[in-house]
Protein backbone atom coordinates (compact mmCIF):
# COMPACT_ATOMS: atom_id res chain seq x y z
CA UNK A 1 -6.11 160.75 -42.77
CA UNK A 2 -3.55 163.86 -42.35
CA UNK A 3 -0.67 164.73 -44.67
CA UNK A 4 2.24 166.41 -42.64
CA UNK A 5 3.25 165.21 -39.67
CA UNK A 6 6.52 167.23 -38.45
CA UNK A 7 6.54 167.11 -35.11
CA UNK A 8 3.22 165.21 -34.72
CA UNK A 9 1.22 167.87 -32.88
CA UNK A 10 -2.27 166.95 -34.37
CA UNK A 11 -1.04 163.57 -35.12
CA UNK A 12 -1.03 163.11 -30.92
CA UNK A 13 -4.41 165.09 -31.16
CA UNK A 14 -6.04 163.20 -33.41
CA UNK A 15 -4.22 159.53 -31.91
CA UNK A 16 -5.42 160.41 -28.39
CA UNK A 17 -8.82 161.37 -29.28
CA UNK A 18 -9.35 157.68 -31.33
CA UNK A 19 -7.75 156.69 -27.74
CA UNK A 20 -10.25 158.07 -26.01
CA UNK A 21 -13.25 156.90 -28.09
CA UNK A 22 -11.83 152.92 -28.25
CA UNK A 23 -12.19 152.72 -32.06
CA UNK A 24 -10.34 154.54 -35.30
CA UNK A 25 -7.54 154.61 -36.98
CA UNK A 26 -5.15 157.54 -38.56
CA UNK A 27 -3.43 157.24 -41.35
CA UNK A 28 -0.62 159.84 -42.15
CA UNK A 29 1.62 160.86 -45.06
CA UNK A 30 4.79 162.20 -44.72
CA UNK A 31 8.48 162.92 -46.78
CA UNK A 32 10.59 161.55 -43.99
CA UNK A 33 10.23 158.55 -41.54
CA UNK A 34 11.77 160.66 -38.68
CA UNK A 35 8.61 162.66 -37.87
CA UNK A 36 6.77 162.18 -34.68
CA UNK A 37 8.72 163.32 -31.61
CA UNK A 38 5.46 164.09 -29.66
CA UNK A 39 4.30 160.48 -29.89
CA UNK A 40 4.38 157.58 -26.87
CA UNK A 41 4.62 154.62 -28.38
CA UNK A 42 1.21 153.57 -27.05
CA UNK A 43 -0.46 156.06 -29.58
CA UNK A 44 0.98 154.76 -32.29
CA UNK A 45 -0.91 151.24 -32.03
CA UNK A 46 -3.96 153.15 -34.20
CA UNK A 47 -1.38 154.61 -36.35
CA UNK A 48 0.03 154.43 -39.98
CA UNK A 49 2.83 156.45 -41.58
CA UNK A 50 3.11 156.26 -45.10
CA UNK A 51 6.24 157.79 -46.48
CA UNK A 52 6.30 159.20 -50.17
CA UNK A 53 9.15 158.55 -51.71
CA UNK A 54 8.71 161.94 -53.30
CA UNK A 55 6.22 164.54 -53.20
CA UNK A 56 4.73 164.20 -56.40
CA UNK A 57 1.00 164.16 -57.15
CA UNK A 58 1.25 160.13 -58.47
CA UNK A 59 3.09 159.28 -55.46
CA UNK A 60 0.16 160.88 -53.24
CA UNK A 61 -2.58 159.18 -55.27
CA UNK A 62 -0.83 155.83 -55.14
CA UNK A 63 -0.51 156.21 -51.11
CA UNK A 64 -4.34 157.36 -50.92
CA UNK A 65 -5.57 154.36 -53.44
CA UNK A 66 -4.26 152.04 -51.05
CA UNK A 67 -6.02 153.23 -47.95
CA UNK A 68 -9.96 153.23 -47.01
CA UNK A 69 -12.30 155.30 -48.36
CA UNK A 70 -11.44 158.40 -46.13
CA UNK A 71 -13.16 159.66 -43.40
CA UNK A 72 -11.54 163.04 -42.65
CA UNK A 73 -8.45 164.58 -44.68
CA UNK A 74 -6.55 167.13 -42.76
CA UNK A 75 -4.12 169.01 -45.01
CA UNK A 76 -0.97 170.25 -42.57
CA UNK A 77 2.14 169.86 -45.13
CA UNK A 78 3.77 171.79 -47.95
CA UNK A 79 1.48 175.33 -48.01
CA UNK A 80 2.09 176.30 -51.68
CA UNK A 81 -0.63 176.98 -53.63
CA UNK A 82 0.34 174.06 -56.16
CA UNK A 83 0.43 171.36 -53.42
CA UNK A 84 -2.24 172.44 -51.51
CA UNK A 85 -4.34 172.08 -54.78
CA UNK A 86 -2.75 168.82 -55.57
CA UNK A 87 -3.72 167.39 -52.31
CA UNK A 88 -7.47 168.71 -52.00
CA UNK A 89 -7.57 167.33 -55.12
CA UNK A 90 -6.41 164.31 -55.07
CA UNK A 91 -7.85 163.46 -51.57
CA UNK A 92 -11.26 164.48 -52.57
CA UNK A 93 -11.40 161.23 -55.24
CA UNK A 94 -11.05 159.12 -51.98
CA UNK A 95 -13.07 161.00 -49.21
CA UNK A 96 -16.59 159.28 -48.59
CA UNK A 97 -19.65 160.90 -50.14
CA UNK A 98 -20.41 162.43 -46.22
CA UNK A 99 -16.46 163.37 -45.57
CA UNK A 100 -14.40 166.35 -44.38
CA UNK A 101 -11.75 168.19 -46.07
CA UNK A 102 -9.96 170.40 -43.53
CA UNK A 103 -6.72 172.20 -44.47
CA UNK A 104 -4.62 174.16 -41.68
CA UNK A 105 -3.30 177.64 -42.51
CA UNK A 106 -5.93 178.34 -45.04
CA UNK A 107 -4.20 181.75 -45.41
CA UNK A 108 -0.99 180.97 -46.72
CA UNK A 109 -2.68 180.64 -50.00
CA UNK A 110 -6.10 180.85 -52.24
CA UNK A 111 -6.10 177.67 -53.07
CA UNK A 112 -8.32 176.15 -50.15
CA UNK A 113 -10.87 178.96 -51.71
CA UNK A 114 -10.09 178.16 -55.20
CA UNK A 115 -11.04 174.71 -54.50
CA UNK A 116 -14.16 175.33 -52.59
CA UNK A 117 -15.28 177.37 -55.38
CA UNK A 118 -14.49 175.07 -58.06
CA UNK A 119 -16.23 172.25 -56.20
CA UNK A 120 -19.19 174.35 -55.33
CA UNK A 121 -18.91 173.45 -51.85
CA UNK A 122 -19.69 175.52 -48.55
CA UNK A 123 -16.89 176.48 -46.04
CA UNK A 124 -16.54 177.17 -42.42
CA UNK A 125 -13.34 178.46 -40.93
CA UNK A 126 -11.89 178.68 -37.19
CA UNK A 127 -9.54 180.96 -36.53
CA UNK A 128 -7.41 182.64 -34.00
CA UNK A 129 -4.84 185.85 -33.71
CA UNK A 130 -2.51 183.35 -35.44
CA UNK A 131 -3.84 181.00 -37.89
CA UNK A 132 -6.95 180.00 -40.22
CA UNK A 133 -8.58 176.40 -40.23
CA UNK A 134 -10.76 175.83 -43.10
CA UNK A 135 -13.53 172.76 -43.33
CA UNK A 136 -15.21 171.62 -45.60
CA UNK A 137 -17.79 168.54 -46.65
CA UNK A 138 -18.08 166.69 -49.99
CA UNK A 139 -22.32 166.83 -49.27
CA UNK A 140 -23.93 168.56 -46.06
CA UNK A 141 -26.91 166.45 -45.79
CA UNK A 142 -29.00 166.02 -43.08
CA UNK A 143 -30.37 162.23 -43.17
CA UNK A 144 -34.25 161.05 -42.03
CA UNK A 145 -31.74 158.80 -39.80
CA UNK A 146 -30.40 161.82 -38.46
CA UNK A 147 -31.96 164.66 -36.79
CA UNK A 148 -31.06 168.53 -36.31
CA UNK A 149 -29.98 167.99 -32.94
CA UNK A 150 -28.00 164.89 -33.59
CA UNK A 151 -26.12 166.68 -36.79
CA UNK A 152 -25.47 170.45 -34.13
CA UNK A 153 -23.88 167.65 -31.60
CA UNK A 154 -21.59 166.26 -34.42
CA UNK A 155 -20.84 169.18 -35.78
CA UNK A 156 -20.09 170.91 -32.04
CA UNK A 157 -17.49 167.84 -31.44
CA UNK A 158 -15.85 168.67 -35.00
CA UNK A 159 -15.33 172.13 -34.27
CA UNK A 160 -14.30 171.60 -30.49
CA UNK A 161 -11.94 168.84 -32.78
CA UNK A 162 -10.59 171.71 -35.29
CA UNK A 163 -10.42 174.18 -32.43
CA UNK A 164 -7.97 172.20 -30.54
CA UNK A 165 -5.78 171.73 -33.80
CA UNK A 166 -5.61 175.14 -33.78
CA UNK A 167 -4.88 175.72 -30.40
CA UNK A 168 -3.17 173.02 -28.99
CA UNK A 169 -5.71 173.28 -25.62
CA UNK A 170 -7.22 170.02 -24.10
CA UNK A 171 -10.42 168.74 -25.80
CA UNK A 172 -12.38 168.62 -22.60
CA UNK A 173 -11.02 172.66 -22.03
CA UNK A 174 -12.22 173.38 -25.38
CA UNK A 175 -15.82 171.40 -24.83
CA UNK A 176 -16.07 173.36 -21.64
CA UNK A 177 -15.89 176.75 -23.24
CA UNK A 178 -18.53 175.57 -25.80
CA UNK A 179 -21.65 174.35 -23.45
């Protein structure tokens, strides 16, 4: 789930990745239907926009109540501090107990740090000569189901993930530079 498309960089991220693996969907909220230039239309088959009709904090919560419990939320629209803190906020009612909150440009405000703080949860952030990625996790938690090594392999894939967000390099460029 991402909110801000513009031009749909991530969005063609994120759809060719779900490509790649067979299985997922994205869901993305926007202000305007004509968003997406990057997109073939054989990407979009795993995709859903959902248009506010304005950008108001009951409009967002209406558009998330509708969708699955969340996954992943990917902040990447409007960077003032009052709508980045209405979005973490809102989102985090409908991320699963194990989900990621990641915001993009993490530096245009506090409020990805006010909100970290105020949920008492732990942050990692990626960055680069240009821009900040910050991720976080409603509960780290390491399952009997799971072990170390299984958890360091998910987590490697989610940075290599955020990384090429940030970067806009191919995953398997990114994955080499990691092993």
């Amino acid at each position: 789930m991402e909110i801000g498309v513009a031009n749909g960089h991530s969005t063609f991220i994120t759809l060719s990745a779900l490509a790649r693996n067979g299985k997922g969907k994205l869901d993305s909220i926007g202000i305007s239907p004509n968003v997406s230039s990057l997109l073939a239309e054989d990407l979009k088959r795993n995709w859903e926009l959902i248009v506010l009709p304005k950008a108001s904090k009951k409009a967002l919560d209406n558009a998330l109540k509708s969708l699955d419990p969340i996954d992943i939320f990917i902040h990447d629209s409007n960077h003032l501090y009052y709508w980045q803190e209405v979005e973490y906020n809102t989102a985090f009612k409908y991320v699963k107990s194990q989900g990621f909150i990641m915001s993009d440009d993490v530096d245009f405000s506090y409020a990805f740090l006010d909100f970290i703080r105020d949920k008492s949860l732990d942050a990692y952030f990626l960055y680069d000569t240009r821009k900040i990625f910050g991720i976080t996790r409603k509960k780290w938690l390491i399952t009997s189901l799971m072990s170390f090594f299984e958890f360091a392999e998910r987590m490697i894939k989610l940075t290599v993930y955020c990384l090429t967000l940030i970067r806009g390099i191919p995953f398997t460029n990114r994955l080499l530079l990691l092993i």
